[in-house]
C-alpha atoms as a PDB file:
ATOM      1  CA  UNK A   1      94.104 -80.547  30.677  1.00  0.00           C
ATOM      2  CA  UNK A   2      94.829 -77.645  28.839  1.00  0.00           C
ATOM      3  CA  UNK A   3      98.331 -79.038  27.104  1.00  0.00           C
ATOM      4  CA  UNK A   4      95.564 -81.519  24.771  1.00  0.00           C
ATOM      5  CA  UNK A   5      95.154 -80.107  21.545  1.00  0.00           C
ATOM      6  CA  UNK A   6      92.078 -81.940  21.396  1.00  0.00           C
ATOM      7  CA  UNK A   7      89.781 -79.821  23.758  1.00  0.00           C
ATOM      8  CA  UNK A   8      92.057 -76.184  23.881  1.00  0.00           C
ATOM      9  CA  UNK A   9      89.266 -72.699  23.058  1.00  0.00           C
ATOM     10  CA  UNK A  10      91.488 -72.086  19.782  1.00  0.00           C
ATOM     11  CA  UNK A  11      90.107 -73.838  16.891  1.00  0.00           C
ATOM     12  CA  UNK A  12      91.918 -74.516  13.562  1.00  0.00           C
ATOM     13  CA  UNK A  13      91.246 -71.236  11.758  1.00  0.00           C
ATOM     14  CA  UNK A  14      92.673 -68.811  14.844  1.00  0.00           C
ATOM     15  CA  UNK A  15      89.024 -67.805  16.544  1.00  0.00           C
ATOM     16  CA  UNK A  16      88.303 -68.968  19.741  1.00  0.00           C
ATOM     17  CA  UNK A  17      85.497 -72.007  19.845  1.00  0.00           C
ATOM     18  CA  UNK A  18      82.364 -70.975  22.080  1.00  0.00           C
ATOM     19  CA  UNK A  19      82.393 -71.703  25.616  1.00  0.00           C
ATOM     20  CA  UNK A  20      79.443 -74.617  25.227  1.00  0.00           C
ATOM     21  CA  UNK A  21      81.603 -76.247  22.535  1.00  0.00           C
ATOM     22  CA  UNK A  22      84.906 -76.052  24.682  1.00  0.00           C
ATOM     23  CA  UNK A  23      82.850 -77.737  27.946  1.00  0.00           C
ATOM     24  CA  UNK A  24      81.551 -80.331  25.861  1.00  0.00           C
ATOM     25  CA  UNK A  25      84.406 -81.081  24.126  1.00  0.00           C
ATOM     26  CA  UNK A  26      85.939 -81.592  27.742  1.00  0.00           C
ATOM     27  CA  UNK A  27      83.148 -83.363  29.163  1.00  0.00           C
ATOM     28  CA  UNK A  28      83.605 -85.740  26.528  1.00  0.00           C
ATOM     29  CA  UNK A  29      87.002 -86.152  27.001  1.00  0.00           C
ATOM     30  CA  UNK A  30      86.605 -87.184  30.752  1.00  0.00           C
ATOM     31  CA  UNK A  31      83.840 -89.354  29.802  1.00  0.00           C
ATOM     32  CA  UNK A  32      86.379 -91.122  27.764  1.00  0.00           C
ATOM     33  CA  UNK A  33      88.933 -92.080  30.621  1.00  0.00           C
ATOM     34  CA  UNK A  34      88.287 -94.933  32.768  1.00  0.00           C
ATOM     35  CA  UNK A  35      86.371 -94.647  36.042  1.00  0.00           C
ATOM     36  CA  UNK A  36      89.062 -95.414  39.042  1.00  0.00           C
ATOM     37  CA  UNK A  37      87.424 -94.166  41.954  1.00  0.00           C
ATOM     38  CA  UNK A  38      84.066 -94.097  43.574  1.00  0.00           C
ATOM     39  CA  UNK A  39      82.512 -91.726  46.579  1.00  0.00           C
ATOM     40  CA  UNK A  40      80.114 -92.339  49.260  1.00  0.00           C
ATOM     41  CA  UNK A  41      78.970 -89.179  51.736  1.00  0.00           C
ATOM     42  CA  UNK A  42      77.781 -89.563  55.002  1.00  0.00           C
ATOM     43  CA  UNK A  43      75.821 -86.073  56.115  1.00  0.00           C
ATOM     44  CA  UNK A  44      74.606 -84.553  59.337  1.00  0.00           C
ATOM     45  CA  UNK A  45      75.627 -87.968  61.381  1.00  0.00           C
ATOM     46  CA  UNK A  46      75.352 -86.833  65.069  1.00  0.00           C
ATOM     47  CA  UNK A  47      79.437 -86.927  66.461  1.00  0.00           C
ATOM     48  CA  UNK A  48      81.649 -84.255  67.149  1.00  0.00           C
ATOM     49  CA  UNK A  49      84.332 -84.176  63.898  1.00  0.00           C
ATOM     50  CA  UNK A  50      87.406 -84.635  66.358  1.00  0.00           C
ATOM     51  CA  UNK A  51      86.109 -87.736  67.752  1.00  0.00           C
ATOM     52  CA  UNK A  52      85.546 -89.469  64.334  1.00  0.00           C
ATOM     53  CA  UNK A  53      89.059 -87.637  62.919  1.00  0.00           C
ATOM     54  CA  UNK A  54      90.983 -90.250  65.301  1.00  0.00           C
ATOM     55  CA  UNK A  55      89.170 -93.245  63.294  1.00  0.00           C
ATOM     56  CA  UNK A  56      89.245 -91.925  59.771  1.00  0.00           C
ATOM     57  CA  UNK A  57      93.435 -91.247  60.244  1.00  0.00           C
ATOM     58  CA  UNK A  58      93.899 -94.984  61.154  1.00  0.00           C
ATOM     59  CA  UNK A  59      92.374 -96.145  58.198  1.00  0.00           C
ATOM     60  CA  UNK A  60      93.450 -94.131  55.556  1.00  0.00           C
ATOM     61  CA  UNK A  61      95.599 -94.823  52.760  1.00  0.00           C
ATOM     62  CA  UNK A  62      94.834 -98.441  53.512  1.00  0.00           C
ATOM     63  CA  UNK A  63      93.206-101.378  51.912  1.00  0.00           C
ATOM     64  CA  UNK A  64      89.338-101.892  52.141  1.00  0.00           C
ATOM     65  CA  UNK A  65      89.764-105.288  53.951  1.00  0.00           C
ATOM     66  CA  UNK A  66      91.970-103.777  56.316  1.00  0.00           C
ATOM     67  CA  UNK A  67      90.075-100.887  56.998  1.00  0.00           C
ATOM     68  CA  UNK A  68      87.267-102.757  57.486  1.00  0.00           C
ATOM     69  CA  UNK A  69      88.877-104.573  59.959  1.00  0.00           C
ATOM     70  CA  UNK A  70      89.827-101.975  61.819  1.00  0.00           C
ATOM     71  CA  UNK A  71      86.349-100.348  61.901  1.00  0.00           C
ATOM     72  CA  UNK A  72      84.700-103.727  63.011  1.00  0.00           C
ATOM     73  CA  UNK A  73      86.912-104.372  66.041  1.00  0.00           C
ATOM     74  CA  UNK A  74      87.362-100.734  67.145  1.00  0.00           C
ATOM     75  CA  UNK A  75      84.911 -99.987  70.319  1.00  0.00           C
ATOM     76  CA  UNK A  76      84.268 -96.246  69.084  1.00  0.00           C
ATOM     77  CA  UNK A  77      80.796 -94.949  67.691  1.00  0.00           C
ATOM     78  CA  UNK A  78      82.218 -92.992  64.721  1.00  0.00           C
ATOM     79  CA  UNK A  79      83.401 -96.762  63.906  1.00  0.00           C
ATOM     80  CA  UNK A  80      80.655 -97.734  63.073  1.00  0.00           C
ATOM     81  CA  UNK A  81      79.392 -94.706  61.202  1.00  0.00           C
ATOM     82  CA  UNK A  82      82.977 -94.542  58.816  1.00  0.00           C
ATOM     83  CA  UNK A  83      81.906 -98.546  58.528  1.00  0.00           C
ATOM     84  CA  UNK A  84      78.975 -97.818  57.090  1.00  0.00           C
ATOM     85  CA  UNK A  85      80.107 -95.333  54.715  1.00  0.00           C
ATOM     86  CA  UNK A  86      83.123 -97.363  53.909  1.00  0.00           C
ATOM     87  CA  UNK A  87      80.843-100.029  52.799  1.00  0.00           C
ATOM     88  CA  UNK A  88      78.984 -97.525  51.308  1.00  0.00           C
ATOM     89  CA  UNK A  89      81.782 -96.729  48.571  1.00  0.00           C
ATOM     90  CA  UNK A  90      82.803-100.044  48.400  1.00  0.00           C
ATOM     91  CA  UNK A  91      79.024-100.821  46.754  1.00  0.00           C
ATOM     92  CA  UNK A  92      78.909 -97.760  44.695  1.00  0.00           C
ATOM     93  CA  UNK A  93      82.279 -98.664  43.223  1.00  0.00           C
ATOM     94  CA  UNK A  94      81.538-102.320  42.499  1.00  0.00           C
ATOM     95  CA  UNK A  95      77.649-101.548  41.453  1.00  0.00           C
ATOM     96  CA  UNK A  96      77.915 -98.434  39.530  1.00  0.00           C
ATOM     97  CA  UNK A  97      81.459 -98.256  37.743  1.00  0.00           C
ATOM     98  CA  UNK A  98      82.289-102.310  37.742  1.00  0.00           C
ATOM     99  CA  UNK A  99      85.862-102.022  40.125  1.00  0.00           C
ATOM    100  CA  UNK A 100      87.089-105.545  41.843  1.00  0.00           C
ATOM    101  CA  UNK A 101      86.748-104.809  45.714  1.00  0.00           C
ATOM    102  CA  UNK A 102      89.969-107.137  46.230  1.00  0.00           C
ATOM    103  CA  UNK A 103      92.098-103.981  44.392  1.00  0.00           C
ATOM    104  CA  UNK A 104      90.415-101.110  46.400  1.00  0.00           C
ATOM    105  CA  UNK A 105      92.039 -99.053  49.173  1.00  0.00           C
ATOM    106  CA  UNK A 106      90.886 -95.647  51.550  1.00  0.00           C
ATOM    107  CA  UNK A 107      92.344 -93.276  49.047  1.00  0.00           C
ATOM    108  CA  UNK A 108      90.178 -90.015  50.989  1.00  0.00           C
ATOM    109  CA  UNK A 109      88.632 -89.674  54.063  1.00  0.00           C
ATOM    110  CA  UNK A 110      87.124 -86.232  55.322  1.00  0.00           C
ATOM    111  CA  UNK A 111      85.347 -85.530  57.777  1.00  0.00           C
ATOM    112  CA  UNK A 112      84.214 -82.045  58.097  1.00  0.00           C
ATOM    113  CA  UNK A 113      81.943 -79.991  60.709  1.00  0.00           C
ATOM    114  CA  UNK A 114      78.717 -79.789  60.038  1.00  0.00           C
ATOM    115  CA  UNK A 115      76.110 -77.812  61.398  1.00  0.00           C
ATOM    116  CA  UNK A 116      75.667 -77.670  65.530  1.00  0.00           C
ATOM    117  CA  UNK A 117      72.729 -78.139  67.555  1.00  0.00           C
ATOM    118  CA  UNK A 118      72.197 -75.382  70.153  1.00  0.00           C
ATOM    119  CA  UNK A 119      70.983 -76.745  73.698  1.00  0.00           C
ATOM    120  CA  UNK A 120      70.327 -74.590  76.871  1.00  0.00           C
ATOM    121  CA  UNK A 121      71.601 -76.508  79.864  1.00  0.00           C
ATOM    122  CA  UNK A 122      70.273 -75.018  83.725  1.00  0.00           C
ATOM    123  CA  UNK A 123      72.472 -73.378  86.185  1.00  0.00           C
ATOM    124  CA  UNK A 124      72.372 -72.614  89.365  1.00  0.00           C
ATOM    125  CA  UNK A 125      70.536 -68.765  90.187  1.00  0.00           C
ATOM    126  CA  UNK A 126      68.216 -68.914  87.012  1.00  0.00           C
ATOM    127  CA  UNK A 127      71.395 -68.965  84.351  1.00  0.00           C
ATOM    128  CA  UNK A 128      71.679 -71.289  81.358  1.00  0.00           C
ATOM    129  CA  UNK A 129      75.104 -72.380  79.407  1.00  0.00           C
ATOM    130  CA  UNK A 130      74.532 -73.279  76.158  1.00  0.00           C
ATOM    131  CA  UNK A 131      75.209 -76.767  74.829  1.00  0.00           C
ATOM    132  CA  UNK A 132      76.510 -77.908  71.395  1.00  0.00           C
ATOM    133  CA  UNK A 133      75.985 -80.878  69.814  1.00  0.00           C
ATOM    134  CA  UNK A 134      77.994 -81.212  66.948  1.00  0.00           C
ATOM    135  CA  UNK A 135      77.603 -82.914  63.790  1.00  0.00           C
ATOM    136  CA  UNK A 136      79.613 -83.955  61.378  1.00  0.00           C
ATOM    137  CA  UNK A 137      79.847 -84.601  56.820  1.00  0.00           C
ATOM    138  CA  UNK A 138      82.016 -87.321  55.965  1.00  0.00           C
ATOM    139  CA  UNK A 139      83.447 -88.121  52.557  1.00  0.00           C
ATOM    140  CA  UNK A 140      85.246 -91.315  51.862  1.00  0.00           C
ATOM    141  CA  UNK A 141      86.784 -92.178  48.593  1.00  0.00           C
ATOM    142  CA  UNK A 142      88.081 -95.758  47.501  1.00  0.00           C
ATOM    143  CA  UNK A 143      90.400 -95.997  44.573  1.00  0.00           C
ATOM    144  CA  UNK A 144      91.448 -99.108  42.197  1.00  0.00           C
ATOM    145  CA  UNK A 145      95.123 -99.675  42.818  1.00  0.00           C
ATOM    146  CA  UNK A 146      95.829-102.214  39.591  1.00  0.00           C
ATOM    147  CA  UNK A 147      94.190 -98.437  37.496  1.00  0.00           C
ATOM    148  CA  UNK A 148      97.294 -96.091  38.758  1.00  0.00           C
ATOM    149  CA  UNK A 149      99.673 -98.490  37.334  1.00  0.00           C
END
């Protein structure tokens, strides 16, 4: 970013441009490039990040009919969560930036701990163990393949 001439802090004369010139200068430069990816963020959904890790790794870096695929016939409950997301990103990309979902593939998934529910559970003599129930963020991120070329 900073090898452009177009958006550098040193204008023509020597001085340095101000800061709100530089940052819109480079917001209008990424504005300019096409849009080749689109996001979709599923937060707070109630399964433990390890469980829904196994999913996410078997679909990543794979086309969105495949993936799909693989979330619909997969028995697991975070399946159905990434399925939803999936879908999710597929819409936003098609809907909001105009991308062919035939050319789209898992290019990101995360999923990442989110906060945990604290639960007493009852023992024996009066004692109590405490209970988590973990949550979890996940982030999936579909790219156009025909774009990168």
């Amino acid at each position: 970013m900073a090898s452009n001439k177009e958006i550098t802090r040193v204008q023509e004369d020597g001085k340095r441009a101000k800061r709100s010139v530089y940052h819109q200068k480079r917001k209008e430069h990424e504005a300019s490039k096409p849009i080749v990816e689109a996001r979709a963020v599923t937060k707070y959904a109630r399964i433990s990040p390890t469980k829904a890790r196994s999913i996410a790794n078997s679909i990543r870096n794979k086309d969105v009919s495949e993936a799909l695929q693989i979330l619909i016939f997969s028995p697991k409950k975070s399946a159905r969560i990434i399925y939803k997301t999936l879908m999710s990103a597929v819409a936003n990309a098609e809907n909001n930036f105009g991308l062919n979902a035939e050319n789209l593939y898992v290019s990101e998934i995360m999923i990442n701990e989110g906060p945990r529910m604290k639960r007493l559970w009852p023992r024996s003599h009066g004692r109590a163990d405490v209970l988590q129930k973990r949550m979890s963020h996940i982030y999936v991120t579909v790219r156009d393949k025909n774009a990168e070329k």
